[in-house]
C-alpha atoms as a PDB file:
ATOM      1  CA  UNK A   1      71.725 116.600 105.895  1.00  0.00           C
ATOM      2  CA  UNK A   2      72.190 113.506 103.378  1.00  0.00           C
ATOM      3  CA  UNK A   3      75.430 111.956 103.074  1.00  0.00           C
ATOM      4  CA  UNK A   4      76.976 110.220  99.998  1.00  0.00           C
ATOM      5  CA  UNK A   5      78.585 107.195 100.106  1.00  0.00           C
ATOM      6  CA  UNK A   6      82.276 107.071  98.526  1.00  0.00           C
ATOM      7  CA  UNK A   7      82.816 104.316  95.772  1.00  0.00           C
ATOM      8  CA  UNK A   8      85.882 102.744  95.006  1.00  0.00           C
ATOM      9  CA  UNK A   9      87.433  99.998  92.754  1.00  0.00           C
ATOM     10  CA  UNK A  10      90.056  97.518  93.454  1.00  0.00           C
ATOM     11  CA  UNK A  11      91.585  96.067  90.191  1.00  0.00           C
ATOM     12  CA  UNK A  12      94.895  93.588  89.432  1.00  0.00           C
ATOM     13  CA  UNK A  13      97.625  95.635  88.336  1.00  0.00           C
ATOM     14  CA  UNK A  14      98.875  94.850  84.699  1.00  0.00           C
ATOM     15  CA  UNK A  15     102.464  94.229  85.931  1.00  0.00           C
ATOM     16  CA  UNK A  16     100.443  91.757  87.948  1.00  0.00           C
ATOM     17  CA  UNK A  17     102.357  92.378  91.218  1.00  0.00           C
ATOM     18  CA  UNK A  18      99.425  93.646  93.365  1.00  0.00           C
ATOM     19  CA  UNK A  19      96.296  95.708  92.941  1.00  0.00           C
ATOM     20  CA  UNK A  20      95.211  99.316  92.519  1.00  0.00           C
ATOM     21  CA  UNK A  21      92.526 101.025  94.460  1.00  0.00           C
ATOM     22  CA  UNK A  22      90.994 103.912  92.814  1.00  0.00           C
ATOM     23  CA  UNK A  23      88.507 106.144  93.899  1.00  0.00           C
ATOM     24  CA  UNK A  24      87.130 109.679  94.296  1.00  0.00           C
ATOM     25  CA  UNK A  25      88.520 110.386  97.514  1.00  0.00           C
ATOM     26  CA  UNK A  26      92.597 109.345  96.699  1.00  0.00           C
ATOM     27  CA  UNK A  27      94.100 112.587  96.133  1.00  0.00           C
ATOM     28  CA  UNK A  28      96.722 111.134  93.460  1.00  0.00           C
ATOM     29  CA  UNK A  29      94.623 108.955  91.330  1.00  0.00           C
ATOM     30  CA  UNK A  30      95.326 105.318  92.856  1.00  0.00           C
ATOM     31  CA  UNK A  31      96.952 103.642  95.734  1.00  0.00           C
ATOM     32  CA  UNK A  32      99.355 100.632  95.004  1.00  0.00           C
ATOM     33  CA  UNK A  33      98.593  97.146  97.306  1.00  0.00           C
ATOM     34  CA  UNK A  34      99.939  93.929  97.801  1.00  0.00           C
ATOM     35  CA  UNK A  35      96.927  92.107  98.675  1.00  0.00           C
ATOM     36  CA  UNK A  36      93.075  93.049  98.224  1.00  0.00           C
ATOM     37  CA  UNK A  37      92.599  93.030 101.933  1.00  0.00           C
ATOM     38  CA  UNK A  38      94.654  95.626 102.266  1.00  0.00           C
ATOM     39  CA  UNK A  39      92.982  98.086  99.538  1.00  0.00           C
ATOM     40  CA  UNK A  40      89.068  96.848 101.012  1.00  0.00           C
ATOM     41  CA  UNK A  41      90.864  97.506 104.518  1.00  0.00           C
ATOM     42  CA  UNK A  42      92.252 101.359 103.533  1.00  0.00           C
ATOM     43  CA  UNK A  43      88.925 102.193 101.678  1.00  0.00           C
ATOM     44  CA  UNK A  44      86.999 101.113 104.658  1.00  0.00           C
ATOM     45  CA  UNK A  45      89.140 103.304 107.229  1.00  0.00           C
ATOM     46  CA  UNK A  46      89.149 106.591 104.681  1.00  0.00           C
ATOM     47  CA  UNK A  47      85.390 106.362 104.626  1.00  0.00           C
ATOM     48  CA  UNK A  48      84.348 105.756 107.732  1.00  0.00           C
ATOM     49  CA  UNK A  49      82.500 108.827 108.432  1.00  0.00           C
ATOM     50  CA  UNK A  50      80.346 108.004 105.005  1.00  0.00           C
ATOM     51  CA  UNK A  51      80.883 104.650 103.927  1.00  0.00           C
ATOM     52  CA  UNK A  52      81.857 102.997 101.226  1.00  0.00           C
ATOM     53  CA  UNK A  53      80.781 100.944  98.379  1.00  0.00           C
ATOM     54  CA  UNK A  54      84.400  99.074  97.255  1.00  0.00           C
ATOM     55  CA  UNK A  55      84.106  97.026  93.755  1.00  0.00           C
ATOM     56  CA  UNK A  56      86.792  94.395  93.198  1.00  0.00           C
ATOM     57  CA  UNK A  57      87.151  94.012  89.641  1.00  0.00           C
ATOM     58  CA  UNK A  58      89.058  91.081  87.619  1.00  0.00           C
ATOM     59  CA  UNK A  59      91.532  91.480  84.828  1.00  0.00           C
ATOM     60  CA  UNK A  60      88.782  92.013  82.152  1.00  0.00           C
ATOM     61  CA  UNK A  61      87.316  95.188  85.108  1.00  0.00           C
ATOM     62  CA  UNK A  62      84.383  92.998  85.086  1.00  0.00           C
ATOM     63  CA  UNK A  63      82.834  93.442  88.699  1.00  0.00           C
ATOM     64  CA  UNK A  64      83.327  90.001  90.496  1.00  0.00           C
ATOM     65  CA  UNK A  65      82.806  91.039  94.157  1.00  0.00           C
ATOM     66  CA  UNK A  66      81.210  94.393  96.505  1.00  0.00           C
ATOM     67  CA  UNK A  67      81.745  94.945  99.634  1.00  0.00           C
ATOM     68  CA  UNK A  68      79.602  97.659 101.733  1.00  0.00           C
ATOM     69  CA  UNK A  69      80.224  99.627 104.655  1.00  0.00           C
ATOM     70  CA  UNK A  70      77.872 101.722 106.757  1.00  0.00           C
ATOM     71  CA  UNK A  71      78.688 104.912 108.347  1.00  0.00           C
ATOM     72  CA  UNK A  72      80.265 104.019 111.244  1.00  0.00           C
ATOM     73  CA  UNK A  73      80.905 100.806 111.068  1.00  0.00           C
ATOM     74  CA  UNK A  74      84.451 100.921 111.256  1.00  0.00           C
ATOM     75  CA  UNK A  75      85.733  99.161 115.009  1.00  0.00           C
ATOM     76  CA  UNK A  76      88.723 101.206 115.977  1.00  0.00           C
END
């Protein structure tokens, strides 16, 4: 049995108030934070039976950070 691991993307809002997390697993397109450690935090728990690959991306959606997490990785 292979497992996939879920991708996301964290990106600045354009109102510039917080950040977006999109990804394939959010059932209504994106998720609204206030900080980035919040989105990273959320992708990390929603994956934890896969993992997760989480992009942060700048204003231009250039890539300027990754962050990976193994299945079961997650401390509860």
């Amino acid at each position: 049995m292979t497992t996939t691991t879920d991708s996301y993307r964290v990106k600045p809002r354009k109102s510039r108030d917080g950040f977006n997390l999109e990804g394939e697993r959010i059932s209504h397109g994106s998720l609204w934070y206030r900080q980035i450690s919040d989105a990273v935090s959320f992708a990390e728990w929603n994956s934890r039976v896969n993992g997760c690959r989480v992009e942060i991306l700048d204003e231009h959606d250039k890539v300027v950070h990754t962050e990976e997490f193994l299945a079961g990785d997650f401390a509860y």
